[in-house]
PDB file of N, CA and C in Angstrom:
ATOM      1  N   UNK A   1       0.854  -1.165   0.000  1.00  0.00           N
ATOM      2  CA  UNK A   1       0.000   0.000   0.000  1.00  0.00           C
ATOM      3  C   UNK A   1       0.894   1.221   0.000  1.00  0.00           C
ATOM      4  N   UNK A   2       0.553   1.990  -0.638  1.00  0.00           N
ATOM      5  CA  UNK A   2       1.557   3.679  -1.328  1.00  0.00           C
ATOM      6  C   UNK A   2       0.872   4.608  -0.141  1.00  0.00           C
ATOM      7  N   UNK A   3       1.889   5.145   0.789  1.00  0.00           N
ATOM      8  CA  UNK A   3       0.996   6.194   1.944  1.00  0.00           C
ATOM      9  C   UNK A   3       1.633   7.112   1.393  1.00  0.00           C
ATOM     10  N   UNK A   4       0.934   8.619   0.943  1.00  0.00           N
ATOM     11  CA  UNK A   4       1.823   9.856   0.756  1.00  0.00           C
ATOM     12  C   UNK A   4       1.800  10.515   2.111  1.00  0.00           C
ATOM     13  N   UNK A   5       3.016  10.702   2.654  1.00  0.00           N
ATOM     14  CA  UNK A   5       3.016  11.644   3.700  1.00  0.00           C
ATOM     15  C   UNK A   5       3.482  12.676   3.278  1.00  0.00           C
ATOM     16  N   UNK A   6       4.503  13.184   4.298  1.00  0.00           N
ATOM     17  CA  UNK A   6       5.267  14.198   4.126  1.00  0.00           C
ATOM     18  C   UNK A   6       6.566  14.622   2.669  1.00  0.00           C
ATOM     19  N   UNK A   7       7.303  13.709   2.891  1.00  0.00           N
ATOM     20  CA  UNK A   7       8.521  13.715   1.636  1.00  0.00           C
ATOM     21  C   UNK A   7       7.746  13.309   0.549  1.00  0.00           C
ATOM     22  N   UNK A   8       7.201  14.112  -0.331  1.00  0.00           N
ATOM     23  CA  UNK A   8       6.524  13.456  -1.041  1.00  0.00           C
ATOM     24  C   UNK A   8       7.633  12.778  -2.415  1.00  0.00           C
ATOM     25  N   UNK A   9       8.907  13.354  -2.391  1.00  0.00           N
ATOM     26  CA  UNK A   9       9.609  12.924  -3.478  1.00  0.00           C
ATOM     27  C   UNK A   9       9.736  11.690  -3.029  1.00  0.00           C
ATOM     28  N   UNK A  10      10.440  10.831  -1.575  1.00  0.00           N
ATOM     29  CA  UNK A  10      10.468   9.708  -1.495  1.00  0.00           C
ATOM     30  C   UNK A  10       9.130   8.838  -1.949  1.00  0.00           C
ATOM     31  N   UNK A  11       8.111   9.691  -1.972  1.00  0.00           N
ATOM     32  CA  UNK A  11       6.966   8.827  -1.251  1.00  0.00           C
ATOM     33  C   UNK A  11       6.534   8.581  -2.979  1.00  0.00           C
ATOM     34  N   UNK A  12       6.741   9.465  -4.294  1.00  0.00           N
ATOM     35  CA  UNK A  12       6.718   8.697  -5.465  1.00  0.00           C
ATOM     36  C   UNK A  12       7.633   7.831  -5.683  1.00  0.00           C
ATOM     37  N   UNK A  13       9.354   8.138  -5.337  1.00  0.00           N
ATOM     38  CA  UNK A  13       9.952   6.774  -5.748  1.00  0.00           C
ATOM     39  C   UNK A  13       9.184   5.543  -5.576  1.00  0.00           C
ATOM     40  N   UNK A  14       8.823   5.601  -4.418  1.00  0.00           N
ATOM     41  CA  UNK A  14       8.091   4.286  -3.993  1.00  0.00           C
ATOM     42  C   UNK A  14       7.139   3.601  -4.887  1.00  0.00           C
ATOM     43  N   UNK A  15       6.775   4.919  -4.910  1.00  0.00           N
ATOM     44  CA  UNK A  15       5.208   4.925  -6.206  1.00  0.00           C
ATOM     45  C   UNK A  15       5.546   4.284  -7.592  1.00  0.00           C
ATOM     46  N   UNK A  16       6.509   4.710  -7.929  1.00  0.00           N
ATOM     47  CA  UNK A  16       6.890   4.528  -9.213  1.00  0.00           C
ATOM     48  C   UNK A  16       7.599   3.091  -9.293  1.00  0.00           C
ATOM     49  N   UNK A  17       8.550   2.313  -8.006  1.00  0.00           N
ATOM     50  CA  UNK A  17       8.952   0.893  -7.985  1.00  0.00           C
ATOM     51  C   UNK A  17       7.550   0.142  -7.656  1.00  0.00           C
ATOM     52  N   UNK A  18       6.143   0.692  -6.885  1.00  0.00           N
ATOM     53  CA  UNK A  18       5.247  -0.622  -6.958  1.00  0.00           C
ATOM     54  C   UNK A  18       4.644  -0.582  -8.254  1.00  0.00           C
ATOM     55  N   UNK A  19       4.693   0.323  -9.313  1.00  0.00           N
ATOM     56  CA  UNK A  19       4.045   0.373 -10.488  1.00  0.00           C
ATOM     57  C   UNK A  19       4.128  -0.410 -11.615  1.00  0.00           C
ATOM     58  N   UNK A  20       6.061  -0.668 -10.929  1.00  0.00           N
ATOM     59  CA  UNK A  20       7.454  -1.348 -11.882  1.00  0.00           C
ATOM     60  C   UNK A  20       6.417  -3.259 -11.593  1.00  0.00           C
ATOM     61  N   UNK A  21       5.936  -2.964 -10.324  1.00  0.00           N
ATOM     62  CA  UNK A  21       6.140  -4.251  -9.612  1.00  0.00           C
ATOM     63  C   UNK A  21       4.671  -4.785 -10.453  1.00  0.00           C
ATOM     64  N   UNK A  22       3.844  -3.973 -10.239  1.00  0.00           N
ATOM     65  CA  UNK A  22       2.486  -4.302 -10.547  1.00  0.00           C
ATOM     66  C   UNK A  22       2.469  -4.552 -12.464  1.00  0.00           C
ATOM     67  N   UNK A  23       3.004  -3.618 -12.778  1.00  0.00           N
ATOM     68  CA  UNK A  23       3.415  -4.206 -14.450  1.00  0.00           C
ATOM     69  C   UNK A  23       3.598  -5.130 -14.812  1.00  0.00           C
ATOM     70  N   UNK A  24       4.870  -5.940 -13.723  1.00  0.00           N
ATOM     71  CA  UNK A  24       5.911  -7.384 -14.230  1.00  0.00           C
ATOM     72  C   UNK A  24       4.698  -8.100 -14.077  1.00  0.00           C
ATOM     73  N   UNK A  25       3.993  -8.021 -12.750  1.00  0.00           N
ATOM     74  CA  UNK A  25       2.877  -9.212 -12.481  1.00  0.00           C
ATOM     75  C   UNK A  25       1.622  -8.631 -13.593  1.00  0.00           C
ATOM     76  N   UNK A  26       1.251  -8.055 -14.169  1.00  0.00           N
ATOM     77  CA  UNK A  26       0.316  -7.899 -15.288  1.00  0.00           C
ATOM     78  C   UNK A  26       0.519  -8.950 -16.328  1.00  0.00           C
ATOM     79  N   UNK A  27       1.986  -8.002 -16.588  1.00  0.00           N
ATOM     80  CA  UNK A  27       2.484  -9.046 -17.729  1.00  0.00           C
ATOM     81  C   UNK A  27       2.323 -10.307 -17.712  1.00  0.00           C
ATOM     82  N   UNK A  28       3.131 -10.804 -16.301  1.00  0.00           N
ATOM     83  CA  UNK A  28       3.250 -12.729 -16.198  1.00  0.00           C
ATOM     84  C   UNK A  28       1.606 -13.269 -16.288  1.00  0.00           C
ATOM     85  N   UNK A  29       0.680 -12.174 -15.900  1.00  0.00           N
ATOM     86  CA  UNK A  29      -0.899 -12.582 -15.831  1.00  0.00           C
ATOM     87  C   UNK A  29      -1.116 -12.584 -17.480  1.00  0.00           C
ATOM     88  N   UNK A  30      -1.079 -11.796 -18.347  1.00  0.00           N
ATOM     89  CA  UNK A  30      -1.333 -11.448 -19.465  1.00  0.00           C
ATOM     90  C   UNK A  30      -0.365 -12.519 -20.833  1.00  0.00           C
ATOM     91  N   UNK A  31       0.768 -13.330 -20.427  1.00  0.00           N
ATOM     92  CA  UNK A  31       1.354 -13.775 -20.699  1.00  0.00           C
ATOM     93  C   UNK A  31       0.716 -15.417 -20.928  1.00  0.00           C
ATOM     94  N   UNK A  32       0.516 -15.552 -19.522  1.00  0.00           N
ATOM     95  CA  UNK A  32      -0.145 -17.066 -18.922  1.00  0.00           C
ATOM     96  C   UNK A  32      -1.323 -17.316 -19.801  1.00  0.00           C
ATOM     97  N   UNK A  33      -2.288 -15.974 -19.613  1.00  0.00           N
ATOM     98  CA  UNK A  33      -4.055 -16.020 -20.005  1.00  0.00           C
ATOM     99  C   UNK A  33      -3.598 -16.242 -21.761  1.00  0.00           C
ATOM    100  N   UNK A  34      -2.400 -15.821 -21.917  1.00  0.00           N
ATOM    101  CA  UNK A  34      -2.076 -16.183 -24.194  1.00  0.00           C
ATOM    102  C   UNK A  34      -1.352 -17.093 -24.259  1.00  0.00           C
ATOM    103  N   UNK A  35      -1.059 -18.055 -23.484  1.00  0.00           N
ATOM    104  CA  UNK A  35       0.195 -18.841 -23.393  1.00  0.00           C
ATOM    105  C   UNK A  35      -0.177 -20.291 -22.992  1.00  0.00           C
ATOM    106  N   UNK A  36      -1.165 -19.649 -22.385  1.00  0.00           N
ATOM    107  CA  UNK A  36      -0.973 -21.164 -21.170  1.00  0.00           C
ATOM    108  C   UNK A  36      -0.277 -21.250 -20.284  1.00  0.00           C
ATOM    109  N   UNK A  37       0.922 -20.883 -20.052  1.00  0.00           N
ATOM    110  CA  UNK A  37       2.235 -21.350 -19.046  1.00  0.00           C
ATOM    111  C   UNK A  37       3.016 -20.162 -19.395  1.00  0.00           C
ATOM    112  N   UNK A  38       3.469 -19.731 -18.354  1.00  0.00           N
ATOM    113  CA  UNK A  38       4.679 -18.716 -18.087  1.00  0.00           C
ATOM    114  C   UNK A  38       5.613 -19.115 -19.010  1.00  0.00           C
ATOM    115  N   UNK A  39       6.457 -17.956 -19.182  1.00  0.00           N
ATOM    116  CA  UNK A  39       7.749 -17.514 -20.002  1.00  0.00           C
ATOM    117  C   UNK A  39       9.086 -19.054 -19.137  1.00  0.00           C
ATOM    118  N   UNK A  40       9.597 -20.154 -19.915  1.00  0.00           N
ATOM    119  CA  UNK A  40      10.354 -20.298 -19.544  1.00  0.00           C
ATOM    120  C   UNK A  40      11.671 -19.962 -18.759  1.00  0.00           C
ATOM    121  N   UNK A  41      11.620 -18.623 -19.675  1.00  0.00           N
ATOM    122  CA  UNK A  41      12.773 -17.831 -18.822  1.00  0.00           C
ATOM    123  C   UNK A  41      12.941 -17.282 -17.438  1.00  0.00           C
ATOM    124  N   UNK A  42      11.604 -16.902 -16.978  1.00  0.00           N
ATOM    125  CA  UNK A  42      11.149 -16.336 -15.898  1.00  0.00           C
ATOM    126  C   UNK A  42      11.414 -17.500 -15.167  1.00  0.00           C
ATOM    127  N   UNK A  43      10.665 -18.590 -15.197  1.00  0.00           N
ATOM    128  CA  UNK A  43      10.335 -19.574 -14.368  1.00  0.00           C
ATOM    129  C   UNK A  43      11.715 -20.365 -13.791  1.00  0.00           C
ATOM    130  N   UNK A  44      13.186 -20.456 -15.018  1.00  0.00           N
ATOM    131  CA  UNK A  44      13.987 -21.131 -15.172  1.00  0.00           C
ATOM    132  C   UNK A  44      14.479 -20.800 -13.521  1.00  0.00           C
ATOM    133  N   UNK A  45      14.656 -19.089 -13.123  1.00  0.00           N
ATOM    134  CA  UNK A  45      15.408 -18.949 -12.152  1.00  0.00           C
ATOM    135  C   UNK A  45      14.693 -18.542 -10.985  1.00  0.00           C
ATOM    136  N   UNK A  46      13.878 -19.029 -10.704  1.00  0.00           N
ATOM    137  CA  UNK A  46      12.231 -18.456  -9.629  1.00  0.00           C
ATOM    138  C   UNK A  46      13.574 -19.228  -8.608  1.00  0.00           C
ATOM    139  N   UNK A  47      12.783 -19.284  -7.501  1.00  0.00           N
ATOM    140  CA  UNK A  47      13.943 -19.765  -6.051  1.00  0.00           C
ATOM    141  C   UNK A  47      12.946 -20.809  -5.732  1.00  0.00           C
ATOM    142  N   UNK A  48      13.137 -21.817  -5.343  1.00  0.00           N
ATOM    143  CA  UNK A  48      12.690 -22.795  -4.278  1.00  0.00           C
ATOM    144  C   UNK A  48      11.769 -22.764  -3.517  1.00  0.00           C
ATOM    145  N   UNK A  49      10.741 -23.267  -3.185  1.00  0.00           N
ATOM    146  CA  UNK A  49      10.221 -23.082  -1.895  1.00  0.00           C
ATOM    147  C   UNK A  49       9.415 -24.446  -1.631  1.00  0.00           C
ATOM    148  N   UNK A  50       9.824 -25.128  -0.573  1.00  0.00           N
ATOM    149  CA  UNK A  50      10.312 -26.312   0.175  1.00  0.00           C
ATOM    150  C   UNK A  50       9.076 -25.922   1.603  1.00  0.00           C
ATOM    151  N   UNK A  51       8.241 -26.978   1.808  1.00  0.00           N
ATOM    152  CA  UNK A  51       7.131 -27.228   3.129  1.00  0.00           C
ATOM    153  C   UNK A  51       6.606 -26.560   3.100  1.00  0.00           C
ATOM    154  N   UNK A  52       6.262 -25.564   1.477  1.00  0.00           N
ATOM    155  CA  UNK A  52       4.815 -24.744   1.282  1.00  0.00           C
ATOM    156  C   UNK A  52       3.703 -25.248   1.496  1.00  0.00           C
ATOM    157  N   UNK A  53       2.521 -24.579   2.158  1.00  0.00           N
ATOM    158  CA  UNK A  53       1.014 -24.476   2.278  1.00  0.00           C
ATOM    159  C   UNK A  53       0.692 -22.868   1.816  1.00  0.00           C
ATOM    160  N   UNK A  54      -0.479 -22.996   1.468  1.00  0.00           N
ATOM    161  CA  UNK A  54      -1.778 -21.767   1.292  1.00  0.00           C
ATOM    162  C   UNK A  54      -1.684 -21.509   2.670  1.00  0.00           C
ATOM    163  N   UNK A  55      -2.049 -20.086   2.692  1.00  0.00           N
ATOM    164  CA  UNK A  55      -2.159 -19.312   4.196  1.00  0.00           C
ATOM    165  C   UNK A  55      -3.048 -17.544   3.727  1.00  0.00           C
ATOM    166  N   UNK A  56      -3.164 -17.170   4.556  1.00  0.00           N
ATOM    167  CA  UNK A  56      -3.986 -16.229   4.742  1.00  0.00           C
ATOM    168  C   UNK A  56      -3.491 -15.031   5.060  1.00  0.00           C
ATOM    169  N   UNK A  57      -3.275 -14.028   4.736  1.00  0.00           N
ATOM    170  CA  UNK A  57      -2.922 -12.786   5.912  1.00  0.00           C
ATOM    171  C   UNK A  57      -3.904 -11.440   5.633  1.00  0.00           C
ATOM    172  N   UNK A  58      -4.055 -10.721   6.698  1.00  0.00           N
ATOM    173  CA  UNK A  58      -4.630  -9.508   6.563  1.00  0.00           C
ATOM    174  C   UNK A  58      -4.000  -8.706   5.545  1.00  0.00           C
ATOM    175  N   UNK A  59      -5.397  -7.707   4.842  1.00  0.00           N
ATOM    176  CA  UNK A  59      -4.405  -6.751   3.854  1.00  0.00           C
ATOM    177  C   UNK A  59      -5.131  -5.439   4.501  1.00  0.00           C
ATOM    178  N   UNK A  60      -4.479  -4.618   4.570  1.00  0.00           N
ATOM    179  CA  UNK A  60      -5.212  -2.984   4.924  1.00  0.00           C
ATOM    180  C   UNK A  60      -6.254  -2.717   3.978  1.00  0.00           C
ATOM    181  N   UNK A  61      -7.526  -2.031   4.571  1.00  0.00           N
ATOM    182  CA  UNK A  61      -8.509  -1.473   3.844  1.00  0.00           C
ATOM    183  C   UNK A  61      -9.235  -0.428   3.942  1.00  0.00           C
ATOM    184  N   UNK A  62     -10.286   0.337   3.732  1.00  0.00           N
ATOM    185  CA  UNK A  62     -10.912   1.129   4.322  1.00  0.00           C
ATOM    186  C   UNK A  62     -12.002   0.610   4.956  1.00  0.00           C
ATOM    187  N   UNK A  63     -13.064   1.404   5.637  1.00  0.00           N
ATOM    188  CA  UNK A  63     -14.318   1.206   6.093  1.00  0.00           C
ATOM    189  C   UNK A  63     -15.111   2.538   6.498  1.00  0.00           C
ATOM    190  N   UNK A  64     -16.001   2.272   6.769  1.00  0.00           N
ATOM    191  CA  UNK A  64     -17.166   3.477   6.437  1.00  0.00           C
ATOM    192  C   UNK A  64     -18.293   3.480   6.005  1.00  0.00           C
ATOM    193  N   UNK A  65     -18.618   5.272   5.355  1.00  0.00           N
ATOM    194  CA  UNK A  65     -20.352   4.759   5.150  1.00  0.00           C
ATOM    195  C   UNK A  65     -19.639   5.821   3.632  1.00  0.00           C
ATOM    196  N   UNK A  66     -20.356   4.878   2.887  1.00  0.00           N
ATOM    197  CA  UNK A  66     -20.300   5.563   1.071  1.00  0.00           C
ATOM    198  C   UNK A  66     -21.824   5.778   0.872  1.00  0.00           C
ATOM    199  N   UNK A  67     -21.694   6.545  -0.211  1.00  0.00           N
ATOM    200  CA  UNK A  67     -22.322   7.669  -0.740  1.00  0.00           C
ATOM    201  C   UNK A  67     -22.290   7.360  -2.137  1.00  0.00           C
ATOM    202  N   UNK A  68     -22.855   7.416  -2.972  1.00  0.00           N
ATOM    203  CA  UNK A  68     -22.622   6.971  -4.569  1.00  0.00           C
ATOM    204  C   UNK A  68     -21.918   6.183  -5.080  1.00  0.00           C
ATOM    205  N   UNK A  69     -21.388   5.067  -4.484  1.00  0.00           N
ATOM    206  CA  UNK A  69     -20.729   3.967  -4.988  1.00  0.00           C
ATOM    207  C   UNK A  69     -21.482   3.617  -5.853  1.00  0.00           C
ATOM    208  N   UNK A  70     -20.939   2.997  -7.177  1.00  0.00           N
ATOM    209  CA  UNK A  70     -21.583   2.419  -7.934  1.00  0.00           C
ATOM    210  C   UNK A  70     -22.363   1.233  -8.016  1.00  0.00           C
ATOM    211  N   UNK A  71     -21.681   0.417  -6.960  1.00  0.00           N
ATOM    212  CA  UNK A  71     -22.663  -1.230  -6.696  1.00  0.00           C
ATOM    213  C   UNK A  71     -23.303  -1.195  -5.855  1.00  0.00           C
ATOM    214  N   UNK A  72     -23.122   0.137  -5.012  1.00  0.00           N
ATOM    215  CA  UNK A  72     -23.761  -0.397  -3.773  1.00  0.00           C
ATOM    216  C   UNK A  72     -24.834   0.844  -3.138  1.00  0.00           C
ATOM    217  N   UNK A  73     -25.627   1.055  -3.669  1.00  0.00           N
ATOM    218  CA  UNK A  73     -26.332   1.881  -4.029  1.00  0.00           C
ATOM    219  C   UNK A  73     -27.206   2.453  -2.187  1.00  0.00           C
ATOM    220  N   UNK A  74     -27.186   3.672  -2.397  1.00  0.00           N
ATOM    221  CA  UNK A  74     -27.561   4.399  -0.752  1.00  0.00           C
ATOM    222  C   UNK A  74     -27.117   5.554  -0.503  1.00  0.00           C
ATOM    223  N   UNK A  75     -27.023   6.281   0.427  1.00  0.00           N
ATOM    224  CA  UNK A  75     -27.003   6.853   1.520  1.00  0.00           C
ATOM    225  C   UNK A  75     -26.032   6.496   2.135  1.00  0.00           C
ATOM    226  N   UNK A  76     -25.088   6.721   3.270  1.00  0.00           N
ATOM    227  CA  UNK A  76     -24.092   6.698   4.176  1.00  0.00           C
ATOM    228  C   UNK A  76     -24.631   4.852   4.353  1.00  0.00           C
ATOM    229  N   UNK A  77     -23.980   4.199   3.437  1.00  0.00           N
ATOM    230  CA  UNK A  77     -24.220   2.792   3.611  1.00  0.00           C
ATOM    231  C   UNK A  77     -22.471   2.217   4.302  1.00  0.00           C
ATOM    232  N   UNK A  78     -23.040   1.434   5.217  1.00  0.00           N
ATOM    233  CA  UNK A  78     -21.737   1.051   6.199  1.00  0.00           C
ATOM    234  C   UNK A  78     -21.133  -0.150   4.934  1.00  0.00           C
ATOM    235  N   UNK A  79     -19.539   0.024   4.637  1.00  0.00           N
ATOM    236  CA  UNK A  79     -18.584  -1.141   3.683  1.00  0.00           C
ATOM    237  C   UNK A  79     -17.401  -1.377   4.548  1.00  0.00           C
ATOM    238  N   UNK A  80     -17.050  -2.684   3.763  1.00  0.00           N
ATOM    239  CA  UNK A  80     -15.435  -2.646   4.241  1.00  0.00           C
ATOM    240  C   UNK A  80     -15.146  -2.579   2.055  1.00  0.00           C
ATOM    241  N   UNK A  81     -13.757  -1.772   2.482  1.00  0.00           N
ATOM    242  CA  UNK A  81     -13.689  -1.816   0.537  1.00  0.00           C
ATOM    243  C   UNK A  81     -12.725  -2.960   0.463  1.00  0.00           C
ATOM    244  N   UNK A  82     -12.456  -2.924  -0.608  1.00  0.00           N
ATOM    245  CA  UNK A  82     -11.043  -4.210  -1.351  1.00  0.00           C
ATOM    246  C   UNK A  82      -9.895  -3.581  -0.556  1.00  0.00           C
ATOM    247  N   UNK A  83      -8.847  -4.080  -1.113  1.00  0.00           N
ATOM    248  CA  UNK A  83      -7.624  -3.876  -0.304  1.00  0.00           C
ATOM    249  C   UNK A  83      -6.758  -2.584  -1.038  1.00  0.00           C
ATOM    250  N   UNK A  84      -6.456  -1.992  -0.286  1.00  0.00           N
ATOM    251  CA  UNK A  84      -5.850  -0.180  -0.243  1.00  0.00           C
ATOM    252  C   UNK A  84      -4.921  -0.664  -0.732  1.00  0.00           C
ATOM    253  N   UNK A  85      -4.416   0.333  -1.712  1.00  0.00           N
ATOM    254  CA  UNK A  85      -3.459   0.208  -2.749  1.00  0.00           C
ATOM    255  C   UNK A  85      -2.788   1.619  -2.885  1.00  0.00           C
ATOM    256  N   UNK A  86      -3.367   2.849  -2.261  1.00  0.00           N
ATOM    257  CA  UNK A  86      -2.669   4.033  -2.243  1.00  0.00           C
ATOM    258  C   UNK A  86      -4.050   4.726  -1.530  1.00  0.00           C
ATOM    259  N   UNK A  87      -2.870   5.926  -0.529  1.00  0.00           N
ATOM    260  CA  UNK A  87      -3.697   6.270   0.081  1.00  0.00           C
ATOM    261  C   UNK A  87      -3.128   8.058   0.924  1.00  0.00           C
ATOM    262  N   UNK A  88      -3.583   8.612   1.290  1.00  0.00           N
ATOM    263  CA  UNK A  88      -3.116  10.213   1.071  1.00  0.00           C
ATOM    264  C   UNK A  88      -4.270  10.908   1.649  1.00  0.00           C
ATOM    265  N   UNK A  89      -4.118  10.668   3.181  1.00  0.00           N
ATOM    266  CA  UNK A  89      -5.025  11.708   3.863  1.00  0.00           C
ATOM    267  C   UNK A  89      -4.869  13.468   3.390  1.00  0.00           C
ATOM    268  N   UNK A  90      -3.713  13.728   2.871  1.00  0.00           N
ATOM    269  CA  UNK A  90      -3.430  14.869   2.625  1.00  0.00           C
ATOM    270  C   UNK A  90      -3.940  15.383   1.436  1.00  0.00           C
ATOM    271  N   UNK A  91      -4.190  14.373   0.307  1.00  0.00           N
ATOM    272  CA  UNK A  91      -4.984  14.881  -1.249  1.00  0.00           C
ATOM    273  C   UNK A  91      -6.572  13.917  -0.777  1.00  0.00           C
ATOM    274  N   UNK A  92      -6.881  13.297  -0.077  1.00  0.00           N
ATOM    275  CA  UNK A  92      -8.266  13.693   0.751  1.00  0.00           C
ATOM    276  C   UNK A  92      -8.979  12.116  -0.664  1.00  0.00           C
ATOM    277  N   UNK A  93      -7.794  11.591  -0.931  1.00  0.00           N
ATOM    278  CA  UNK A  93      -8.226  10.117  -1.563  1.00  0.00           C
ATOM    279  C   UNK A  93      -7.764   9.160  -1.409  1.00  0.00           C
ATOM    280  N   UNK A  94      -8.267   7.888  -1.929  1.00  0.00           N
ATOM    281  CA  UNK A  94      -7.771   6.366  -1.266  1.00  0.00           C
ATOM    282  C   UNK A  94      -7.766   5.546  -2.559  1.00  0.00           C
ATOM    283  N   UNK A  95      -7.356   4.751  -2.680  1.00  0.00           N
ATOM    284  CA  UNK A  95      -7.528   3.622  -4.346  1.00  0.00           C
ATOM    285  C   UNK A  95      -7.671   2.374  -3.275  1.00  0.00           C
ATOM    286  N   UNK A  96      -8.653   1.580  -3.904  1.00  0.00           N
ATOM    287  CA  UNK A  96      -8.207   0.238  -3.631  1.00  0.00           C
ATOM    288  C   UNK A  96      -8.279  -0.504  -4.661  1.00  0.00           C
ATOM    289  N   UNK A  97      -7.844  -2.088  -4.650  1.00  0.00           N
ATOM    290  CA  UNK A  97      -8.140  -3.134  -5.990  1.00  0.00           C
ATOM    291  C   UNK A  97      -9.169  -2.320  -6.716  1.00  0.00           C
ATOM    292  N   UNK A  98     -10.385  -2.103  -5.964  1.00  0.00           N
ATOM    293  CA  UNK A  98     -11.348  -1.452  -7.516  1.00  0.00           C
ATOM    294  C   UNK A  98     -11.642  -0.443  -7.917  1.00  0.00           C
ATOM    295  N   UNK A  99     -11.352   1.077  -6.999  1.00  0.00           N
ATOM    296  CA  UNK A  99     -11.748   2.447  -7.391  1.00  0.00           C
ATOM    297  C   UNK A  99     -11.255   3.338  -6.521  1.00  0.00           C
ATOM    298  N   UNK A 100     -11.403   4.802  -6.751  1.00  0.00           N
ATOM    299  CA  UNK A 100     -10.949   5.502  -5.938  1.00  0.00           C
ATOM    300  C   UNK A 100     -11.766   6.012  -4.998  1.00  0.00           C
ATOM    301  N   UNK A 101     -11.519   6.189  -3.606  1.00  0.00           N
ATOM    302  CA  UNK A 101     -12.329   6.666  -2.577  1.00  0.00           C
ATOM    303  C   UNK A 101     -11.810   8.242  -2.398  1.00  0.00           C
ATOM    304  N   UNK A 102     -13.246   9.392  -2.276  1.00  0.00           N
ATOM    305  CA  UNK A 102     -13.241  10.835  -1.791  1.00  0.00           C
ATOM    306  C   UNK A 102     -13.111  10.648  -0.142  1.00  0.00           C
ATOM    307  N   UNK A 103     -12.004  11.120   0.434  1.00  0.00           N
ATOM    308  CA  UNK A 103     -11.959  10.485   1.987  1.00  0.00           C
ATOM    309  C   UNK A 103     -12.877  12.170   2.571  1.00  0.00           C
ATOM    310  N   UNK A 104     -13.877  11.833   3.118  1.00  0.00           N
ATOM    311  CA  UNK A 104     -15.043  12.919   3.674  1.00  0.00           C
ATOM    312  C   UNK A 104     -14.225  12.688   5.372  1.00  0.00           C
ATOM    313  N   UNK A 105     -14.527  12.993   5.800  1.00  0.00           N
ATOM    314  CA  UNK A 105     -14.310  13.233   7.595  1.00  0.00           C
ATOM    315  C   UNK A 105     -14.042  11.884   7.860  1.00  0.00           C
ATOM    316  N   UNK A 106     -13.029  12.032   8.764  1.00  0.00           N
ATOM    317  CA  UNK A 106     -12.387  10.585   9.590  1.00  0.00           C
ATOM    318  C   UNK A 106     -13.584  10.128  10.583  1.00  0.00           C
ATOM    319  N   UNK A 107     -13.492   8.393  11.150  1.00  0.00           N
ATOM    320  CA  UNK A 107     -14.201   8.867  12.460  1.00  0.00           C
ATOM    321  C   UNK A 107     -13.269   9.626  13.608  1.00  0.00           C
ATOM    322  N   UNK A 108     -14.710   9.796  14.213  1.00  0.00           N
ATOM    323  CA  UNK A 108     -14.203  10.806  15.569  1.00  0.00           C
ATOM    324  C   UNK A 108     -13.609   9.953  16.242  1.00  0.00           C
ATOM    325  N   UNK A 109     -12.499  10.324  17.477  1.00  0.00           N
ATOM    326  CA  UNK A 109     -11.798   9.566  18.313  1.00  0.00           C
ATOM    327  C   UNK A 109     -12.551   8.962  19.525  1.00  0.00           C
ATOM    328  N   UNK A 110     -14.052   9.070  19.333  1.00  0.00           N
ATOM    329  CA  UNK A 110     -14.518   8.365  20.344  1.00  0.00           C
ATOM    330  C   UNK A 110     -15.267   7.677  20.300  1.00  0.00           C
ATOM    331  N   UNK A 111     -15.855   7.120  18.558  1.00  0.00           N
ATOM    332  CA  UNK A 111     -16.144   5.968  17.859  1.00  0.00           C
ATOM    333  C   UNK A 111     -15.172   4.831  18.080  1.00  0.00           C
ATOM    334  N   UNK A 112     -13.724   5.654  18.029  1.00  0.00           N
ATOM    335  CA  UNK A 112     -12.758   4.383  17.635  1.00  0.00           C
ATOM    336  C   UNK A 112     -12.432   3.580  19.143  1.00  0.00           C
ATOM    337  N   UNK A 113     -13.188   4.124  19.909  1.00  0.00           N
ATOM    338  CA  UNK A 113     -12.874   2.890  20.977  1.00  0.00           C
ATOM    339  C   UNK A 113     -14.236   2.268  21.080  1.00  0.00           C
ATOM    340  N   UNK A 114     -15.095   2.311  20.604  1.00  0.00           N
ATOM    341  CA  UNK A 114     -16.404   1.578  20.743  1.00  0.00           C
ATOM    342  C   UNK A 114     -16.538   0.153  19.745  1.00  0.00           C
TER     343      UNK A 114
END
């Protein structure tokens, strides 16, 4: 997830290597879906991995009440969204996997202990 804070020059480098990152994996997706099977080449030097299982982990997201979402039609309707992918209390927006969020008022600090 891309946080813009303060340095904002660091805070595009960043921007600009997960973009690098999200491309390569497009490609290997876009490659596979015309191919069938990954690029030999890629695959030749992948690394090992030895007493793998599937597992689970949390990804950061938003939550709240939306307002004109497109699927989900309402009034201050309570969501959790897809998983945050860039995010910038300071330009007052959020992206996740599917769209961009207008960030309106935080909750108050005395929601967040309830």
């Amino acid at each position: 997830m891309l946080h813009f804070g303060t340095d904002i020059d660091l805070d595009l480098k960043a921007f600009g290597e997960e973009i690098a990152r999200l491309e390569a994996l497009a490609a290997d997706l876009w490659h596979i879906s015309l191919n069938k099977c990954p690029a030999s080449s890629v695959t030749r030097d992948a690394p090992i991995l030895e007493e793998w299982r599937l597992a689970l982990r949390p990804t950061l997201c938003l939550t709240g009440l939306t307002t004109g979402h497109p699927k989900l039609p309402g009034q201050q309707r309570a969501i959790v969204t897809s998983g945050l992918w860039m995010f910038s209390e300071q330009l007052g927006l959020g992206r996740t996997e599917s769209r961009w969020y207008q960030l309106g008022r935080p909750v108050s600090d005395v929601s967040k202990d309830s």
